[in-house]
Protein backbone atom coordinates (compact mmCIF):
# COMPACT_ATOMS: atom_id res chain seq x y z
CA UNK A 1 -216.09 -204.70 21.71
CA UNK A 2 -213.13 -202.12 21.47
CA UNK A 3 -212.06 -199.19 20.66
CA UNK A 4 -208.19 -198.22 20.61
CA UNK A 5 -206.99 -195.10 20.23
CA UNK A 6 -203.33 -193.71 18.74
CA UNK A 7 -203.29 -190.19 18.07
CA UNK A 8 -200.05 -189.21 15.71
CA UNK A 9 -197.42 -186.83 16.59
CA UNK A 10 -197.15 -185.41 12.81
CA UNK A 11 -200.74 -184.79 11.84
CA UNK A 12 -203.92 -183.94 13.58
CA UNK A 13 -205.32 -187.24 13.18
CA UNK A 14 -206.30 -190.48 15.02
CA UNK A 15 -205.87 -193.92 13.91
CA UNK A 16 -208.86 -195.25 15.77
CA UNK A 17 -209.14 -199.18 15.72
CA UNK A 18 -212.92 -200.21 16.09
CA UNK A 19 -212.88 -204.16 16.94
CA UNK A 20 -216.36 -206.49 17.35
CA UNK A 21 -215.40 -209.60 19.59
CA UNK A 22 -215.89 -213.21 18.46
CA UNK A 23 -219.30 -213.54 20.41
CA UNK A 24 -220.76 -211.01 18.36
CA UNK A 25 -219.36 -211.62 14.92
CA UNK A 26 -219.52 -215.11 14.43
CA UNK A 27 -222.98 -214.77 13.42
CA UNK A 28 -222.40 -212.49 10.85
CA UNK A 29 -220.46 -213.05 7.00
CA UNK A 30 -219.87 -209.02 7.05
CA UNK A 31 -219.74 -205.87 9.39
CA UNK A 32 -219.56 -202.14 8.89
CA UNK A 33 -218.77 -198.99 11.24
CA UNK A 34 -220.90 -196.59 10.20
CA UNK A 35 -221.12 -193.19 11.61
CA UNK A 36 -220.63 -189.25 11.24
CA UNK A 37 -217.65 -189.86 10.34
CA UNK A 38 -218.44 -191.50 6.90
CA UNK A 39 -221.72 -190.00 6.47
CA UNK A 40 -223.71 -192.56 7.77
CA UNK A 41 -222.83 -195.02 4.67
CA UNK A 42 -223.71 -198.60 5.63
CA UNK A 43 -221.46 -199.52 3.29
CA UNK A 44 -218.56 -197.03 3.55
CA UNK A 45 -216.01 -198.56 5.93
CA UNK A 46 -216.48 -202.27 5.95
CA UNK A 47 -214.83 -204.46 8.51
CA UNK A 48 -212.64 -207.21 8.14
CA UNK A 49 -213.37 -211.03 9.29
CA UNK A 50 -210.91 -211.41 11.97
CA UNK A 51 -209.68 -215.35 12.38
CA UNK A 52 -211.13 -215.75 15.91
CA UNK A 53 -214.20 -214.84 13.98
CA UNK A 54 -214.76 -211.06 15.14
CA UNK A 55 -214.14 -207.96 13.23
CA UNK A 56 -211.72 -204.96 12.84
CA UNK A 57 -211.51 -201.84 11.02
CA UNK A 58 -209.17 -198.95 11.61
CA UNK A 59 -210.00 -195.18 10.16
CA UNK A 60 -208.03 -192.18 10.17
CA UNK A 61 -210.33 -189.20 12.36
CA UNK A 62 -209.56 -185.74 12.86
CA UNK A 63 -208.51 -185.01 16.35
CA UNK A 64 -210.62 -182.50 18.82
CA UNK A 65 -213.91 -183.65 17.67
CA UNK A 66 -215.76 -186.62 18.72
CA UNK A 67 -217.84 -189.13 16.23
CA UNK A 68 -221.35 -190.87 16.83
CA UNK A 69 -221.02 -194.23 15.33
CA UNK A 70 -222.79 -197.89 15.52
CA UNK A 71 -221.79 -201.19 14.22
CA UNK A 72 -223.86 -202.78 11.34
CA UNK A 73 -223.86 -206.77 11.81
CA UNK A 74 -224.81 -208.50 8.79
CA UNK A 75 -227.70 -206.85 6.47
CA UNK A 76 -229.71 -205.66 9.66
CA UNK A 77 -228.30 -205.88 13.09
CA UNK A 78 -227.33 -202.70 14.68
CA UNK A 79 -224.78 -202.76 17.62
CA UNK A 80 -223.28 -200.08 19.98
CA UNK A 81 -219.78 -200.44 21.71
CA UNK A 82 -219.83 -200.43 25.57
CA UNK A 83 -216.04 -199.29 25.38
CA UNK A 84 -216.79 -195.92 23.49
CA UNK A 85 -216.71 -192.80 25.71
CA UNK A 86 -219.89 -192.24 25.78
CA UNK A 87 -223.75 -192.82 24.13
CA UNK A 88 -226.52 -190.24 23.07
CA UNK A 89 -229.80 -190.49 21.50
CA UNK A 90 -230.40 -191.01 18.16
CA UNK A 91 -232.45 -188.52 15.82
CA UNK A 92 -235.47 -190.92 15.75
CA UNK A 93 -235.69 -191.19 19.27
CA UNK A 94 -235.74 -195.74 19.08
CA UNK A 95 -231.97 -195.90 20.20
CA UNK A 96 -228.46 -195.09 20.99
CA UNK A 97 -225.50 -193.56 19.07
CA UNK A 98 -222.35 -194.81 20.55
CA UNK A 99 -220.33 -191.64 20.96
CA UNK A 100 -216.12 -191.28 21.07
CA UNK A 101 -214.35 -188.32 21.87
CA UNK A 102 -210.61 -187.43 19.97
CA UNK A 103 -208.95 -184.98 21.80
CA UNK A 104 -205.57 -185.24 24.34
C-alpha cells in the first residue's frame, strides 16, 4: 500500500493519494477509505479498480491535522496501510487505526 502526499501552494489543503497494491485488491470487486476524515462512512469515498487490479482514491484534507483511516476490502475486510505515518488503537480496543499526519 501507499500513501502520497502533495500539499498545494494556494490553499491549505492536501491532495492525499491512498493506493491498495494488486496483492491485496485482486480479491476484492470494490474498496473504500474510510476514516475521520469522511465520518467513518463505509461508503463515502469509494476507490477505483486500478488495471493491475489494485485500488486508488485521492481526497482533498485540510493541512496541520492528521486523519485515522483504514481500508474497507470488499463487504468485510478491514486493512491498515504500513506506509501511513503512524497507527493507534481503535475505540473498541480489537485493532489498529492507521494514522497520517498533514503538516510541512
Amino acid at each position: 500500500m501507499s500513501i502520497r502526499k502533495q500539499f498545494l501552494k494556494t490553499k491549505p489543503v492536501c491532495k492525499v493519494t491512498f493506493t491498495v497494491p494488486e496483492s491485496l485488491g485482486e480479491k476484492s470487486e470494490f474498496a473504500h477509505v474510510v476514516g475521520d476524515f469522511n465520518g467513518w462512512s463505509t461508503s463515502a469515498t469509494p476507490m477505483k479498480k486500478l488495471k493491475t487490479g489494485g485500488f486508488s482514491a485521492t481526497v482533498e484534507l485540510e493541512t496541520n491535522q492528521s486523519y485515522q483511516f483504514r481500508y474497507l476490502l470488499g463487504d468485510a475486510e478491514w486493512g491498515n496501510d504500513p506506509d501511513a505515518d503512524g497507527q493507534t488503537p481503535t475505540p473498541y480496543g480489537d485493532s489498529y487505526n492507521s494514522v497520517i499526519h498533514l503538516s510541512h
